[in-house]
Protein backbone atom coordinates (compact mmCIF):
# COMPACT_ATOMS: atom_id res chain seq x y z
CA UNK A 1 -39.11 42.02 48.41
CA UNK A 2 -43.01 41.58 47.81
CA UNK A 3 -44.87 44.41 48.43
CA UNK A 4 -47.54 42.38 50.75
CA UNK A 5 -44.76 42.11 52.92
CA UNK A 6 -45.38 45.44 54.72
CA UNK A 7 -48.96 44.78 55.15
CA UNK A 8 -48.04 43.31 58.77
CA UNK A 9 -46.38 46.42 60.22
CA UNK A 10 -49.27 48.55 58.97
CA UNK A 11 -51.40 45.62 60.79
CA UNK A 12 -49.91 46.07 63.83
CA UNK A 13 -50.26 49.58 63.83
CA UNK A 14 -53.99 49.88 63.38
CA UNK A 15 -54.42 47.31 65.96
CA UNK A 16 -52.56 49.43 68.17
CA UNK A 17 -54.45 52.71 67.54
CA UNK A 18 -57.61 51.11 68.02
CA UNK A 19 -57.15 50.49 72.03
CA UNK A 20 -59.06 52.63 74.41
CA UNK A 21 -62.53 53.70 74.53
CA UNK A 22 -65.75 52.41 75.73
CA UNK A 23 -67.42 48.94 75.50
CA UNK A 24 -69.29 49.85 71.85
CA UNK A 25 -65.56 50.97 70.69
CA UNK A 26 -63.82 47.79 71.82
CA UNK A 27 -66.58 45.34 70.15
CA UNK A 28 -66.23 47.61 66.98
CA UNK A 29 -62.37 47.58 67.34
CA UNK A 30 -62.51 43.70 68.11
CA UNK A 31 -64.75 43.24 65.07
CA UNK A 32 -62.30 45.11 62.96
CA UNK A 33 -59.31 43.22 63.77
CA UNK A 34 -60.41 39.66 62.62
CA UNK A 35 -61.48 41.13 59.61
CA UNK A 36 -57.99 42.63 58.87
CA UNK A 37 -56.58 39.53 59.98
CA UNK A 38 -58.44 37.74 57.95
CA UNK A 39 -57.55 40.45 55.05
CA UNK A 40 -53.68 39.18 56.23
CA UNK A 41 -54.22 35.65 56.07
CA UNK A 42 -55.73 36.18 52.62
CA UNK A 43 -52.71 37.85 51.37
CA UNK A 44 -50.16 35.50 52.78
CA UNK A 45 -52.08 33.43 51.27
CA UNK A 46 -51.57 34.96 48.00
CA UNK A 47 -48.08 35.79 47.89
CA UNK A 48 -47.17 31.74 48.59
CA UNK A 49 -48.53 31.26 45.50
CA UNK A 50 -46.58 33.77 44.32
CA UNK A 51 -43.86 32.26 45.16
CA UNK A 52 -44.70 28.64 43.74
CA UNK A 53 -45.21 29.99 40.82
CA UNK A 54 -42.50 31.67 40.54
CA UNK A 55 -40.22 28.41 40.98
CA UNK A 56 -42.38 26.64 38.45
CA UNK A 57 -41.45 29.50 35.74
CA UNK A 58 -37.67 28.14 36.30
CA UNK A 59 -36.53 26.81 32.71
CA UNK A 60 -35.12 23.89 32.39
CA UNK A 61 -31.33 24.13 30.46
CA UNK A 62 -28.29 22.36 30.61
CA UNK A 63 -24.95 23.80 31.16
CA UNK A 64 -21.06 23.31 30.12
CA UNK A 65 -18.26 24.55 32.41
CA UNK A 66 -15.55 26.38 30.37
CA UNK A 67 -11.78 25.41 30.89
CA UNK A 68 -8.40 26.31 29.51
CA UNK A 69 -7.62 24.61 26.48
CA UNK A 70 -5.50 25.12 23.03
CA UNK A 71 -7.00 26.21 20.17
CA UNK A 72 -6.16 25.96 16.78
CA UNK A 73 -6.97 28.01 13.45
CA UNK A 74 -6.79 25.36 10.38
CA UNK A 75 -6.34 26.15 6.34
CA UNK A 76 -8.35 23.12 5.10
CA UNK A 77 -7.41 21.72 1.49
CA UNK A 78 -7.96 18.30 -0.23
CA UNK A 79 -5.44 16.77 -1.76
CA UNK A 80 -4.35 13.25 -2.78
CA UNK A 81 -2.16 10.45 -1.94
CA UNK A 82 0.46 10.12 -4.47
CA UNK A 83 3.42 7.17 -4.64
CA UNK A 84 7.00 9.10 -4.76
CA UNK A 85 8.09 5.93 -6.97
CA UNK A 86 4.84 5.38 -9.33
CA UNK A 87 6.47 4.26 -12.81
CA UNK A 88 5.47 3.14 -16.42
CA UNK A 89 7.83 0.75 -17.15
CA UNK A 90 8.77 0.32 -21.12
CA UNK A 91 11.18 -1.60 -22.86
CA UNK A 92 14.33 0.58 -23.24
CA UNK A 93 15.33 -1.45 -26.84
CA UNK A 94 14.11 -0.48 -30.17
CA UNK A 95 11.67 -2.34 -29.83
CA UNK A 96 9.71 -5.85 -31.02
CA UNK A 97 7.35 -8.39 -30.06
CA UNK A 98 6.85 -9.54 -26.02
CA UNK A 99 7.53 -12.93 -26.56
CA UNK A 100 7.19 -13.46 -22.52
CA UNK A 101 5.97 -12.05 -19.00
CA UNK A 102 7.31 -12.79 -16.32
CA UNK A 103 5.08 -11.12 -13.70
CA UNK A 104 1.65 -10.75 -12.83
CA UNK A 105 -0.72 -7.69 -11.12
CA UNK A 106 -0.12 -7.30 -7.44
CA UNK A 107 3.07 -9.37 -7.54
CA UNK A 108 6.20 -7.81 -5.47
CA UNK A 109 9.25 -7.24 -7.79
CA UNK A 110 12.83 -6.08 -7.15
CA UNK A 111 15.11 -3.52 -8.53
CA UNK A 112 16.69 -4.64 -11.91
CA UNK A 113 13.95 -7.72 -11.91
CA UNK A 114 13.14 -8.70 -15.56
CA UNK A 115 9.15 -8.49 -15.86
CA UNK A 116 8.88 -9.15 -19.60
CA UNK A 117 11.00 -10.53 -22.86
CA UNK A 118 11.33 -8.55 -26.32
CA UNK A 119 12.05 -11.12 -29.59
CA UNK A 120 15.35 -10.94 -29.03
CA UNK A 121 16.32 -13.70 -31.66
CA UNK A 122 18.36 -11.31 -34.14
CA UNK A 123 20.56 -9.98 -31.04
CA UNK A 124 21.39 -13.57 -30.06
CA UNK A 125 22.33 -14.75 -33.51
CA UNK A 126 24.70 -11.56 -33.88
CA UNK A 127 26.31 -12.83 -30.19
CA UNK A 128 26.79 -16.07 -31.62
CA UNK A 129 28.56 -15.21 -34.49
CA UNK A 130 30.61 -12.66 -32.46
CA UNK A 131 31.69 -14.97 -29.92
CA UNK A 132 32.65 -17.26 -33.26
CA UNK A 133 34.70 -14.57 -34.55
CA UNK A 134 36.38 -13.72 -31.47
CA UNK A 135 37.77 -16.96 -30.57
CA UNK A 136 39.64 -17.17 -33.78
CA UNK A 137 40.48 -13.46 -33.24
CA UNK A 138 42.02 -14.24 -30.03
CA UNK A 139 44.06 -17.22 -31.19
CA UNK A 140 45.54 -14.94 -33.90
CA UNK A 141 46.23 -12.66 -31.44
CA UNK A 142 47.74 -15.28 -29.05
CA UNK A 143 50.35 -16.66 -31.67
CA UNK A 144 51.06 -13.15 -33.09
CA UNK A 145 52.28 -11.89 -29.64
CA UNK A 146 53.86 -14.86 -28.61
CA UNK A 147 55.82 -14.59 -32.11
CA UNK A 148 56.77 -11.32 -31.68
CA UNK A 149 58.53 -11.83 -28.06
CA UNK A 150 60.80 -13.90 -30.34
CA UNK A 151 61.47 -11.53 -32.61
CA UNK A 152 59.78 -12.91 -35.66
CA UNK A 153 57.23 -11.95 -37.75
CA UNK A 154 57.07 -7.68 -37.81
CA UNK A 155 55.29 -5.15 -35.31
CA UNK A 156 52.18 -4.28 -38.01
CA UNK A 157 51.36 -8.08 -37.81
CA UNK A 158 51.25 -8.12 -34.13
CA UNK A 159 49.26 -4.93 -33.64
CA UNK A 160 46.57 -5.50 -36.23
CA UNK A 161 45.69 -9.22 -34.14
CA UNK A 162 45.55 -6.64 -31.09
CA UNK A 163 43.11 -4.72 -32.53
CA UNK A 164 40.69 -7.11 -34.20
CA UNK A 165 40.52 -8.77 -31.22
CA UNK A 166 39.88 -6.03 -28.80
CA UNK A 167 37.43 -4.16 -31.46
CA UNK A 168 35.77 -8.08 -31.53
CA UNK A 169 35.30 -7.59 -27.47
CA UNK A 170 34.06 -4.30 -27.86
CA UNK A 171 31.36 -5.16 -30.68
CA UNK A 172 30.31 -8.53 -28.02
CA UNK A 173 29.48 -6.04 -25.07
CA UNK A 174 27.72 -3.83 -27.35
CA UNK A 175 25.55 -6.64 -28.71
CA UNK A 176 25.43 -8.27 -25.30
CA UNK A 177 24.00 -4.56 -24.00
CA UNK A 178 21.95 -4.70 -27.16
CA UNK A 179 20.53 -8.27 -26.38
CA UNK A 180 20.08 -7.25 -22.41
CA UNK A 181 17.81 -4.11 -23.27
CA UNK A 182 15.11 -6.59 -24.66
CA UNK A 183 14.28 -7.51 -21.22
CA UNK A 184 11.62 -5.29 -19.46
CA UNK A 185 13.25 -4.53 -16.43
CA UNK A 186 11.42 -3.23 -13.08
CA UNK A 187 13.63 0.25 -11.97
CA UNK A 188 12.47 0.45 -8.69
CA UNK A 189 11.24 -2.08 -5.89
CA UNK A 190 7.54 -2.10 -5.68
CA UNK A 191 4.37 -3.84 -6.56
CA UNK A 192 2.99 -4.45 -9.94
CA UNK A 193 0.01 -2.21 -10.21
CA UNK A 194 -0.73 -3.05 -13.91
CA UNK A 195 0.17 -5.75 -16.59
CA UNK A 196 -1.21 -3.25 -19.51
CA UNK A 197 1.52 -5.30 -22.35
CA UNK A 198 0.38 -8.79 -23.69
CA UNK A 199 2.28 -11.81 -24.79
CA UNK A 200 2.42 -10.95 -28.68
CA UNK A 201 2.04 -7.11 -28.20
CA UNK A 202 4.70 -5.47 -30.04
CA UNK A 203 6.75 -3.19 -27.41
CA UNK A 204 7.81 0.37 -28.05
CA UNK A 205 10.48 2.79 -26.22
CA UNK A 206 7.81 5.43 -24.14
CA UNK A 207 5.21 2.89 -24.60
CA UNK A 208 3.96 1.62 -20.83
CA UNK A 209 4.06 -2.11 -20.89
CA UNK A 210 3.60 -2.47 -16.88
CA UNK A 211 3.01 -0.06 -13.98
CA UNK A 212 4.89 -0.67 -10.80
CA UNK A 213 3.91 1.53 -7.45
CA UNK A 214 5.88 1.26 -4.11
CA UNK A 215 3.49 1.50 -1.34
CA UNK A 216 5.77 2.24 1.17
CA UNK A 217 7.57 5.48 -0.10
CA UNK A 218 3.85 7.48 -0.26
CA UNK A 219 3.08 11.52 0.11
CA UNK A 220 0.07 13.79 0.10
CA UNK A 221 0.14 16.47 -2.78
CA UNK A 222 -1.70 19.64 -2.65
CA UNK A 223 -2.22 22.95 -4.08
CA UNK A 224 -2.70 25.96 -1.53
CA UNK A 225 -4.56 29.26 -2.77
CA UNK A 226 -2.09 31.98 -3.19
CA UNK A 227 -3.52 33.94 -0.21
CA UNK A 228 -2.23 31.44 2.15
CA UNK A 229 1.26 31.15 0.86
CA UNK A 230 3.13 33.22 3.42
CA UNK A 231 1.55 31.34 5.78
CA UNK A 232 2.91 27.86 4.73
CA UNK A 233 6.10 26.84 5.61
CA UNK A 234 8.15 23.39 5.06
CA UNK A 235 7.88 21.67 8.46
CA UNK A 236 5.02 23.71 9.64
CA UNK A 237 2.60 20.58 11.40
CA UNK A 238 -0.63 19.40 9.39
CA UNK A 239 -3.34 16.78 10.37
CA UNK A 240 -4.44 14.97 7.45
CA UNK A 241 -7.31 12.94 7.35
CA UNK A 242 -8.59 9.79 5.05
CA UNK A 243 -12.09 10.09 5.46
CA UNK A 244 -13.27 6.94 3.02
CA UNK A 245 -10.71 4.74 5.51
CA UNK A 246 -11.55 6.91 8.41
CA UNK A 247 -8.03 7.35 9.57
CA UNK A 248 -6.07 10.64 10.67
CA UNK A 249 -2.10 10.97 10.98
CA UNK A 250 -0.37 14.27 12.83
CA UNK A 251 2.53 15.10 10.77
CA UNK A 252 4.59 18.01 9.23
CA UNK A 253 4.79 19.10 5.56
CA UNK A 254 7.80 17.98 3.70
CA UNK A 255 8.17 20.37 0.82
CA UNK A 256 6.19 24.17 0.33
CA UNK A 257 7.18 25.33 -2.94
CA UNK A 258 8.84 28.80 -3.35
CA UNK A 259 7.24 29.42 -7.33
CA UNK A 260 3.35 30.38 -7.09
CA UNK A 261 1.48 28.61 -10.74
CA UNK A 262 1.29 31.72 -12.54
CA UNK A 263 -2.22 29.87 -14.25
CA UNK A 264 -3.90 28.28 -10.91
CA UNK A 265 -2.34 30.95 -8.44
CA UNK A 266 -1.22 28.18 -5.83
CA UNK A 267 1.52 26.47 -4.52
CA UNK A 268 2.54 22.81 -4.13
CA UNK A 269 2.76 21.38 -0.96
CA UNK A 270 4.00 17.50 -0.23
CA UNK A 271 3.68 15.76 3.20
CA UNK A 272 5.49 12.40 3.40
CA UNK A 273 3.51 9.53 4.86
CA UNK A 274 4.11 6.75 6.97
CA UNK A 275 4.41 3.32 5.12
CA UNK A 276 0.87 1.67 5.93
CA UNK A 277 -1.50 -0.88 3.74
CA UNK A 278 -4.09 1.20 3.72
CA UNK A 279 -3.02 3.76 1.96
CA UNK A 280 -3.26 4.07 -2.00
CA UNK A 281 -2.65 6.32 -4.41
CA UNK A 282 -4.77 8.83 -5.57
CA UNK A 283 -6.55 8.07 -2.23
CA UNK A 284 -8.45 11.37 -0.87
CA UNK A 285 -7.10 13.33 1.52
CA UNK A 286 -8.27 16.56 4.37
CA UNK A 287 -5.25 18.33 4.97
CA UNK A 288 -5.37 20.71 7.77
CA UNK A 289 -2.65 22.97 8.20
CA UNK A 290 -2.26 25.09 11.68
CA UNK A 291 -1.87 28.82 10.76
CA UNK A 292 -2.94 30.00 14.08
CA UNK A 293 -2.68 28.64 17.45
CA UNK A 294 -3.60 29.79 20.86
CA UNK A 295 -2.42 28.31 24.72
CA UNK A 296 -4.50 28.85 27.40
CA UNK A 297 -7.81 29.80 25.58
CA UNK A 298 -11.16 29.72 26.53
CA UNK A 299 -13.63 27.84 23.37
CA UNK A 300 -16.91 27.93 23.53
CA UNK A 301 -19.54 25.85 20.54
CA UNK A 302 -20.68 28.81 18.27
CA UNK A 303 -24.18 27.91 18.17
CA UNK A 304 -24.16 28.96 21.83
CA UNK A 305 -23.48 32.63 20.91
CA UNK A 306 -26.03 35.42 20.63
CA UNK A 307 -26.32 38.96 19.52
CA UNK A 308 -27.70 42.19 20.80
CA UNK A 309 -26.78 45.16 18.67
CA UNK A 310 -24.46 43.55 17.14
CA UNK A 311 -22.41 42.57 20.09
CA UNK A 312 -21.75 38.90 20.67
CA UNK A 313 -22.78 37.53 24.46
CA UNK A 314 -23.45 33.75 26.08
CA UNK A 315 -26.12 32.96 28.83
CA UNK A 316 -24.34 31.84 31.85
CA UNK A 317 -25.62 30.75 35.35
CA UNK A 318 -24.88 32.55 38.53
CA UNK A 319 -25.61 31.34 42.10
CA UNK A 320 -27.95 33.99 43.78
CA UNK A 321 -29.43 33.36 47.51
CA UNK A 322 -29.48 29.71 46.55
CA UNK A 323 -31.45 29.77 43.49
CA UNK A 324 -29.60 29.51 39.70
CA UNK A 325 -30.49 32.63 37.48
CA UNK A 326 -29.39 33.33 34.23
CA UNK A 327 -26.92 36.27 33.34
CA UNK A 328 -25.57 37.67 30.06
CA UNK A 329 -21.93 37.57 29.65
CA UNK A 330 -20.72 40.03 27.03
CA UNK A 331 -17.93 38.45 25.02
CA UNK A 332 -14.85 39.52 22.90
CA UNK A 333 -14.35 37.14 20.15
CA UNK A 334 -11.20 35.51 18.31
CA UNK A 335 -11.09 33.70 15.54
CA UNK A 336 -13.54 30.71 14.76
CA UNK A 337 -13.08 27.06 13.23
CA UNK A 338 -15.93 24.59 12.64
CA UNK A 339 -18.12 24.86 15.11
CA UNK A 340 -15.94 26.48 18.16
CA UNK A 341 -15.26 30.06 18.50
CA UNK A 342 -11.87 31.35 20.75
CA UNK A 343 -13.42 33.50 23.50
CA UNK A 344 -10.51 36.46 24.10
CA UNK A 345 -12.53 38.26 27.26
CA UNK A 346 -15.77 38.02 28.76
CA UNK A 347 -15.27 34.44 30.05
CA UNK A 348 -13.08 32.77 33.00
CA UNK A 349 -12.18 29.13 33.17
CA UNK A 350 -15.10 27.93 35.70
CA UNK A 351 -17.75 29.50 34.02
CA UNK A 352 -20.86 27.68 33.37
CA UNK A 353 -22.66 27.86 29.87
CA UNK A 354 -25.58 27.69 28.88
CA UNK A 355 -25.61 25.02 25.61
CA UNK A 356 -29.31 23.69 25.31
CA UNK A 357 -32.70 26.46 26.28
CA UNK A 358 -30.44 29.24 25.92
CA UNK A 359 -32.73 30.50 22.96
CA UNK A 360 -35.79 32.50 25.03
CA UNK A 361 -33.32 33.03 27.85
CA UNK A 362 -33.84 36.45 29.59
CA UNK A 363 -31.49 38.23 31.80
CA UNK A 364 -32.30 36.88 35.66
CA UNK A 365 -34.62 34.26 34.57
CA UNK A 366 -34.47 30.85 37.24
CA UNK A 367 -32.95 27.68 35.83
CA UNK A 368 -33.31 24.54 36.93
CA UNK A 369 -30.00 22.73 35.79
């Protein structure tokens, strides 16, 4: 309470002491109490102003109300999208000249599909003469057996016309198997990524003549710092985001390896993805893995909290007698990620915050909201 306050008892109480007396004391006493009420007015006056100034000092803030909420602790790595079926495709003969292809860049191809031709002329000569051979080979055979259920002709006839003809059959499939590995053959379903061979190119075994990716059958692979490898499990949940496509999927990890790279100190960690068309490999990836989680928590921005020897605390508003005044809230704080900080005591769900004009903020200081 203002101290000008009390000047109206003490008033009262020199009006009352100056009764009695003769006519010269009452004109003195009369002239004495319009001064001192005028001396009241004055300060009545004075402490209205007071007041309004007082409610002009209130600063103008704005305020958040805290709730109950979940809040999560990340590990954030980048890592890339990588095709589980991404394969340079070579011829598997010994080799020779593309005479042919069959395919062209982004074209969808099937399993055992024949993308390319080798000069295959030599292998289909030596079929040619082999099936010549073997038709003769089997007519031996034919009349050899059939004279030999009669009796005639001895066993060593019959059983060498068994043989070249079977060793005939065998040397056909071998050429035939010979002939077939001059065709460039896709080994997986997919999508031609790349036509790297040429029409005239000679092929080579290990030599890529195409590149052919399936989209649909896609993973994330990272490397985690060693330091974070107890807490990274297979199936523990990650968010991973694309941010040049702007898209984020909630998944789990697929595969946390057990062996740390004794030269980068990590460990290799795959999340399967969902088959979608935006997606390519070698696309960059935010991987965000949950190694901490608490229910029930109370989060508060981190810009909003400030120090006093040390200790963290948060302007908050209280109701008092009708007006809003300020009030430091000593806090206890968890952990922190990005730009929000887990508030373990100090804080109740309810609680207004003070997020903008906390800076200059003083204990008991009016607000205006």
């Amino acid at each position: 309470m203002n101290k000008g306050y009390y000047l109206l008892p003490v008033l009262a109480i020199t009006v009352a002491a100056c009764g009695g007396g003769g006519e010269n004391q009452r004109a003195k006493d009369s002239t004495k109490l319009v001064s001192l009420k005028k001396e009241v007015a004055e300060l009545e006056a004075k402490l209205k102003l007071g007041d309004t100034a007082k409610v002009e000092k209130q600063k103008n803030i704005t305020v958040a109300t805290v709730n109950d909420t979940t809040f999560n602790h990340y590990i954030d790595v980048q890592g890339s999208v990588d095709a589980r079926e991404n394969v340079n495709v070579s011829t598997r003969s010994q080799g020779g000249v593309i005479t042919a292809i069959f395919v062209k860049e982004g074209q969808h191809v099937s399993q055992g599909q024949t993308l390319a031709q080798v000069d295959d002329r030599l292998a289909q000569a030596s079929i040619a003469e082999l099936k010549t051979r073997l038709q003769l080979a089997e007519i031996t055979y034919k009349k050899q057996a059939n004279l030999w259920e009669q009796k005639i002709g001895s066993e060593i006839q019959y059983l060498n016309a068994k043989n070249g003809y079977e060793a005939l059959q065998k040397s056909l499939a071998v050429a035939q198997e010979q002939s077939a590995s001059n065709k460039i053959i896709s080994p997986i379903n997919g999508t031609v990524d790349a036509v790297i061979a040429k029409v005239g190119d000679v092929a080579a075994p290990g030599q890529p003549s195409f590149r052919v990716v399936n989209s649909n059958n896609l993973k994330v692979v990272a490397n985690i710092a060693e330091s974070f490898a107890a807490k990274v499990r297979t199936g523990d949940p990650v968010v991973i985001s694309f941010p040049d496509i702007n898209k984020e999927i909630n998944t789990r990890i697929g595969f946390a390896a057990q062996l740390i790279d004794p030269i980068s100190r990590t460990i290799k960690v795959e999340v399967p993805l969902p088959a979608d068309r935006d997606l390519r490999p070698n696309m960059i990836a935010q991987i965000k893995i949950v190694d901490y989680t608490a229910k029930n928590a109370i989060v508060v921005p981190v810009n909003v909290i400030q120090y006093s020897l040390g200790k963290p605390y948060v302007m908050v508003v209280k109701n008092e007698g009708g007006k809003q005044v300020a009030k430091r809230a000593m806090i206890e704080m968890g952990r922190t990620y990005n730009d929000l900080a887990e508030v373990k005591s100090g804080l109740t769900a309810g609680d207004q915050i003070v997020t903008t004009g906390y800076q200059g903020l003083n204990e008991n200081d009016f607000v205006k909201l």
